[in-house]
Protein backbone atom coordinates (compact mmCIF):
# COMPACT_ATOMS: atom_id res chain seq x y z
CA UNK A 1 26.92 20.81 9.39
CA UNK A 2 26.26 22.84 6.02
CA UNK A 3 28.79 22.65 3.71
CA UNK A 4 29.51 26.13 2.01
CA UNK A 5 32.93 25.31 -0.10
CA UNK A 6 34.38 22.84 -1.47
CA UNK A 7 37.36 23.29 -3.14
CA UNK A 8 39.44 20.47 -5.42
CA UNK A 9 43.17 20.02 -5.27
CA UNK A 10 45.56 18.20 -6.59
CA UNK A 11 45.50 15.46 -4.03
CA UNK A 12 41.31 15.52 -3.66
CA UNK A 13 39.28 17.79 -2.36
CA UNK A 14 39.12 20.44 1.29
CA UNK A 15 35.28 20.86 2.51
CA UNK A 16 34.76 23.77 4.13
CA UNK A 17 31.36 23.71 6.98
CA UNK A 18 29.19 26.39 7.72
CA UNK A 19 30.63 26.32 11.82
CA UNK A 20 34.39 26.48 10.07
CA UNK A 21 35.50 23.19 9.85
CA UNK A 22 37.96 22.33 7.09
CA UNK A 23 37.91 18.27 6.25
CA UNK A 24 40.09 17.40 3.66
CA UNK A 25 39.75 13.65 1.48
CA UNK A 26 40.98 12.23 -1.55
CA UNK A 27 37.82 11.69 -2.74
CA UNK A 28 34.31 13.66 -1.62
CA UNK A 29 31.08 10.84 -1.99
CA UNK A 30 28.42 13.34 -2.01
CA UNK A 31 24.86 11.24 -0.39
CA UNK A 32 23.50 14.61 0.21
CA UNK A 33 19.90 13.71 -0.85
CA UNK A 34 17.61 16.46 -1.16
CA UNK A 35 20.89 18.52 -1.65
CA UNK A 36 22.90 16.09 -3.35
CA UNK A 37 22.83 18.55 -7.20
CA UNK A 38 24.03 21.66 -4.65
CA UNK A 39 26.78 19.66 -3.28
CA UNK A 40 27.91 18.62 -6.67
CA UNK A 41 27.74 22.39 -8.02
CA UNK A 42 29.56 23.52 -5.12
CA UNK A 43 32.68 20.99 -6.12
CA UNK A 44 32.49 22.48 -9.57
CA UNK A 45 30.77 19.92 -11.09
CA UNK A 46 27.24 19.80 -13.66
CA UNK A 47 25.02 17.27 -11.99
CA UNK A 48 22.98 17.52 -15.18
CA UNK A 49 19.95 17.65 -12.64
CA UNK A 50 17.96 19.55 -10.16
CA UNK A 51 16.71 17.85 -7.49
CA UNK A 52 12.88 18.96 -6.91
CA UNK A 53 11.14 18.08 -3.73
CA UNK A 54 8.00 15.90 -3.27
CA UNK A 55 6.51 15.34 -0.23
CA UNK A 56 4.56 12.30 0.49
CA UNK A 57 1.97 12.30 2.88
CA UNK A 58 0.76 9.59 5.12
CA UNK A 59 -2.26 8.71 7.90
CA UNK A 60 -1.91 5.79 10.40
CA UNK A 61 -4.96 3.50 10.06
CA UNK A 62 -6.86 3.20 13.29
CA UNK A 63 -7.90 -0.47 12.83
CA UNK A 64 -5.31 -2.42 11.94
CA UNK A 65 -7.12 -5.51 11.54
CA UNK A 66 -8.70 -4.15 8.45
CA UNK A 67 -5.20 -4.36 6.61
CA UNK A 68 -3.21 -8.36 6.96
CA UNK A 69 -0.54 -7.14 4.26
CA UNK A 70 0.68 -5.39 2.13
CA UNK A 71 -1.70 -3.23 -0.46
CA UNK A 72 -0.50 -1.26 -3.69
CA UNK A 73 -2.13 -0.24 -6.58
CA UNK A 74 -1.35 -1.25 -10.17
CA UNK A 75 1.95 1.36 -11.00
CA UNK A 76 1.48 4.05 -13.36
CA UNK A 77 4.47 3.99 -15.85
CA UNK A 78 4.44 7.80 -16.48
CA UNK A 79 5.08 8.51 -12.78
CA UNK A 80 8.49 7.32 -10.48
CA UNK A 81 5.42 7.25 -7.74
CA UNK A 82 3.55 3.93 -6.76
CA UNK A 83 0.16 6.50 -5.12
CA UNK A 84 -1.40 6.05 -2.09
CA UNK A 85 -0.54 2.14 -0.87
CA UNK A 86 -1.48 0.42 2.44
CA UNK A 87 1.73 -1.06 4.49
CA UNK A 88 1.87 -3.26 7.52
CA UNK A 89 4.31 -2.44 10.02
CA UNK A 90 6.26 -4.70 11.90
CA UNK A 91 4.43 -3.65 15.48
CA UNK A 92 0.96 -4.29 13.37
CA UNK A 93 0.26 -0.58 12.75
CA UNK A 94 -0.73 0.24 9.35
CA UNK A 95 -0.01 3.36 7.42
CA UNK A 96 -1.69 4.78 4.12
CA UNK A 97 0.10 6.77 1.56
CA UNK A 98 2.18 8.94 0.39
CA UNK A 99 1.05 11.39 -1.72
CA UNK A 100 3.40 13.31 -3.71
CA UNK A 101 2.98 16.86 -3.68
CA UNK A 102 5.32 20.02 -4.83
CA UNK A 103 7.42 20.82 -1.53
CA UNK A 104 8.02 24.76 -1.06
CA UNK A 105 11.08 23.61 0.21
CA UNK A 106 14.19 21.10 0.42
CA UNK A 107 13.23 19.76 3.70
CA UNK A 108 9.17 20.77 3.66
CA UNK A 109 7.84 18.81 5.65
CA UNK A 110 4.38 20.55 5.89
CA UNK A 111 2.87 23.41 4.16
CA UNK A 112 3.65 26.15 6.15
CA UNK A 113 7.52 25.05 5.58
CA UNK A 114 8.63 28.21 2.89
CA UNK A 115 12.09 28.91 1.52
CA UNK A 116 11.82 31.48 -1.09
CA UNK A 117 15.59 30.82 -2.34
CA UNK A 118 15.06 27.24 -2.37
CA UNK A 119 11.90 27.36 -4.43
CA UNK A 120 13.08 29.85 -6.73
CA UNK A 121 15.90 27.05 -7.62
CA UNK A 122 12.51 24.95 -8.07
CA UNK A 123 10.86 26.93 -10.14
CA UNK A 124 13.63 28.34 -12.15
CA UNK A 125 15.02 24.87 -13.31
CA UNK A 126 13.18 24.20 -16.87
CA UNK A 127 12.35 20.67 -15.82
CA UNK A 128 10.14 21.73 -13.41
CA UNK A 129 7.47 23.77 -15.76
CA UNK A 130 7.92 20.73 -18.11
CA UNK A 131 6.22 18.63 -15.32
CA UNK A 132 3.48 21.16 -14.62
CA UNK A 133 3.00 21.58 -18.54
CA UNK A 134 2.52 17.87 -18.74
CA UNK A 135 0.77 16.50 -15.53
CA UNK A 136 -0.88 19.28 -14.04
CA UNK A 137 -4.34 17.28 -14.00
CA UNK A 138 -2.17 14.88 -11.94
CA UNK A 139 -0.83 17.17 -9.47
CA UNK A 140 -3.63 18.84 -9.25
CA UNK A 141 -5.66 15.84 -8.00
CA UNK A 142 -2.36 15.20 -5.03
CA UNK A 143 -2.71 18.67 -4.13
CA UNK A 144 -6.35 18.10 -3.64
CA UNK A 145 -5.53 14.72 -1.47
CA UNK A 146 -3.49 16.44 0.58
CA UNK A 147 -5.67 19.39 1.67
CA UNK A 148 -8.71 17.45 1.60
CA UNK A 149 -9.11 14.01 3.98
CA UNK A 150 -12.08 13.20 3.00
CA UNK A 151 -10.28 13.27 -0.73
CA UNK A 152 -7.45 11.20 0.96
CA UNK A 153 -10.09 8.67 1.86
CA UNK A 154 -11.73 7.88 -0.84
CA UNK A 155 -8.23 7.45 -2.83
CA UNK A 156 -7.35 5.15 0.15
CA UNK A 157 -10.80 3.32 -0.12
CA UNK A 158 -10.44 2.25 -3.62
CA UNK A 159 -8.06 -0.35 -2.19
CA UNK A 160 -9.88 -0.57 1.18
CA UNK A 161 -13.69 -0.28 0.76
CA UNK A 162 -14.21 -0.71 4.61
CA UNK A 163 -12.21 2.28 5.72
CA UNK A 164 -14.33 5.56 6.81
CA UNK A 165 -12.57 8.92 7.43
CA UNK A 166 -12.83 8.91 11.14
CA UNK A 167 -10.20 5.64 10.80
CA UNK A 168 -7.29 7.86 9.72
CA UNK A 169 -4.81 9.37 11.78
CA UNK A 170 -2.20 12.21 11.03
CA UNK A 171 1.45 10.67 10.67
CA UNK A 172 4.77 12.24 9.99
CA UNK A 173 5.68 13.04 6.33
CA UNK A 174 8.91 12.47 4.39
CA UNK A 175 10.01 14.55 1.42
CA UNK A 176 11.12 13.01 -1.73
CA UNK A 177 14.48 13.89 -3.44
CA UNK A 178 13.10 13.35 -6.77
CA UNK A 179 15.96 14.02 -9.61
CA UNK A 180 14.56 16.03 -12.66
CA UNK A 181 16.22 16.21 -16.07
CA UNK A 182 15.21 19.94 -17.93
CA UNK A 183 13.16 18.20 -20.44
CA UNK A 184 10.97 17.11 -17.29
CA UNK A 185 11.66 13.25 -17.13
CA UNK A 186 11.43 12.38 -13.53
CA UNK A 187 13.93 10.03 -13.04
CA UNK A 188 13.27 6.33 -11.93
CA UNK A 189 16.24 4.75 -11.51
CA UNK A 190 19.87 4.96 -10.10
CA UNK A 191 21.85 8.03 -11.26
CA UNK A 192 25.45 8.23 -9.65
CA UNK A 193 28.40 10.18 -11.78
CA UNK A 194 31.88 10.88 -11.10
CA UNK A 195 34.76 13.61 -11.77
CA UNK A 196 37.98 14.09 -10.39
CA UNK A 197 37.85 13.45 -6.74
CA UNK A 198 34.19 13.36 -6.71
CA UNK A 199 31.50 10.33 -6.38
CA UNK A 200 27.88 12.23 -6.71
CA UNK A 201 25.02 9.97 -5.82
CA UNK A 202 22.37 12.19 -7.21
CA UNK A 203 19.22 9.76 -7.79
CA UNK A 204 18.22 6.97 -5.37
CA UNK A 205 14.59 5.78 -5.57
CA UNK A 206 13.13 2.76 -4.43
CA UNK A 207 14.28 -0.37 -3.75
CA UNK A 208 17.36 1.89 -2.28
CA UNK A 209 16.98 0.81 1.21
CA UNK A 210 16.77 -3.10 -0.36
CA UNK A 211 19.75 -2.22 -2.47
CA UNK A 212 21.46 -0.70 0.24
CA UNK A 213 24.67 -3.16 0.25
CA UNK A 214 25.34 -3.62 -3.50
CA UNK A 215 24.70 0.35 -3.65
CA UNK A 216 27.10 0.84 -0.96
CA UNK A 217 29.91 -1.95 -2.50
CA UNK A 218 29.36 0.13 -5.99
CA UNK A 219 30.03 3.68 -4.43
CA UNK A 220 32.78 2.42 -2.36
CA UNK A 221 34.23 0.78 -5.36
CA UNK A 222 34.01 4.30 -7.27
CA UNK A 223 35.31 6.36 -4.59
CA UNK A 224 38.50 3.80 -4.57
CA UNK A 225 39.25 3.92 -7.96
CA UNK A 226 39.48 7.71 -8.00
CA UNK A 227 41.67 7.66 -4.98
CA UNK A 228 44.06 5.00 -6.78
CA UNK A 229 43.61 8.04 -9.36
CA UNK A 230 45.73 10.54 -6.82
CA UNK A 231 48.46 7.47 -6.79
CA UNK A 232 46.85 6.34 -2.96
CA UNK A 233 46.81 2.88 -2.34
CA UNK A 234 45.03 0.24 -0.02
CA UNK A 235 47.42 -0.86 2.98
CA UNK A 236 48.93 -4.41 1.88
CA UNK A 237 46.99 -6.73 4.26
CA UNK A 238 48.72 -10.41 5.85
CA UNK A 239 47.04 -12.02 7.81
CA UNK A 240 44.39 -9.95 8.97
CA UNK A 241 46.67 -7.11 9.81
CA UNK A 242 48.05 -4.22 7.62
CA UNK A 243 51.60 -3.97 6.61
């Protein structure tokens, strides 16, 4: 459900939900991803950051066989993006991308997906123009990818000479929740900060699915230390049941 309110006590914090719901916590780990910087404004806290949508596009390769691993171009430093790569699934299907263009939207998964309010936070962050003023030739060219598959190909067949246009196949795209300082830096690396009550994970890139345990021990680790904070401590445990 949406959280609307969040309010922080004494004790920790009550969240308030959009259907009524009141859930009340020492501590509030905000994972809210593409909403993470509105969660942490709505517990009264600066997140230093606005979280600006990419979307990354992919196609589904219809022969395979062309692709035995895994494909990815030489990184460009400037960008927190690797480009258009070729990965082999587990079943043997391939898929070729993302992209990364400007979502009109938190969750935009396609160009027709609008939300004026939630592009006007876009737009009106400083960050944001910093990115245009500075790589607009590059987003230009991603924009151009992603309306154009015959543009999409021939990005694709820098890496794969073999593949023709007819070989690619529409395939669901994910959105990005890329975290954006207001001098423009697009950050590339793990950004979580604390406050009273609060653990905001506001910046996970890649290799966060990899990194998923130690990122997980480190939050949890957080979120207990500010509970200790609020005088709460861990159940004494002999053996293998709590006292």
């Amino acid at each position: 459900a949406e959280v609307t309110a969040i309010d922080r006590r004494a004790w920790g914090v009550a969240v308030r939900t959009a259907d009524g719901l009141v859930v009340r916590a020492r501590t509030l780990v905000n994972c809210a991803g593409l909403h993470c910087d509105r969660v942490a404004r709505l517990a009264g806290d600066d997140p230093g950051v606005r979280i600006v949508p990419f979307r990354g596009e992919y196609y589904e390769l219809a022969r395979p066989e062309l692709v035995r691993g895994l494909v990815y171009p030489v990184p460009d430093p400037a960008f927190p993006f690797l480009g258009v790569h070729l990965t082999r699934g587990f079943d043997g299907s391939v898929h070729l991308g993302p992209n990364a263009v400007p979502a009109l939207a938190r969750e935009g998964y396609g160009w027709p997906v609008v939300r004026p309010a939630e592009l006007l936070s876009t737009l009106s962050w400083p960050g944001t123009w910093q990115i245009a003023r500075k790589h607009w030739r590059y987003g230009a060219g991603e924009v151009h990818r992603s309306l154009s598959k015959s543009a999409f190909t021939q990005a694709v067949r820098r890496l794969l000479p073999a593949v023709r246009e007819e070989d690619l196949r529409p395939s669901p795209a994910g959105v990005r929740a890329q975290a954006v300082l207001k001098d423009g830096t697009l950050l590339d690396d793990f950004l979580i900060r604390e406050a009273p009550h609060t653990v905001h994970v506001l910046n996970a890139p890649s290799p966060a699915a990899t990194a998923c345990l130690p990122i997980g021990r480190e939050v949890a680790r957080r979120a207990l230390r500010r509970a200790q904070e609020t005088g709460w401590r861990p159940p004494a445990v002999e053996s293998g049941h709590c006292v």
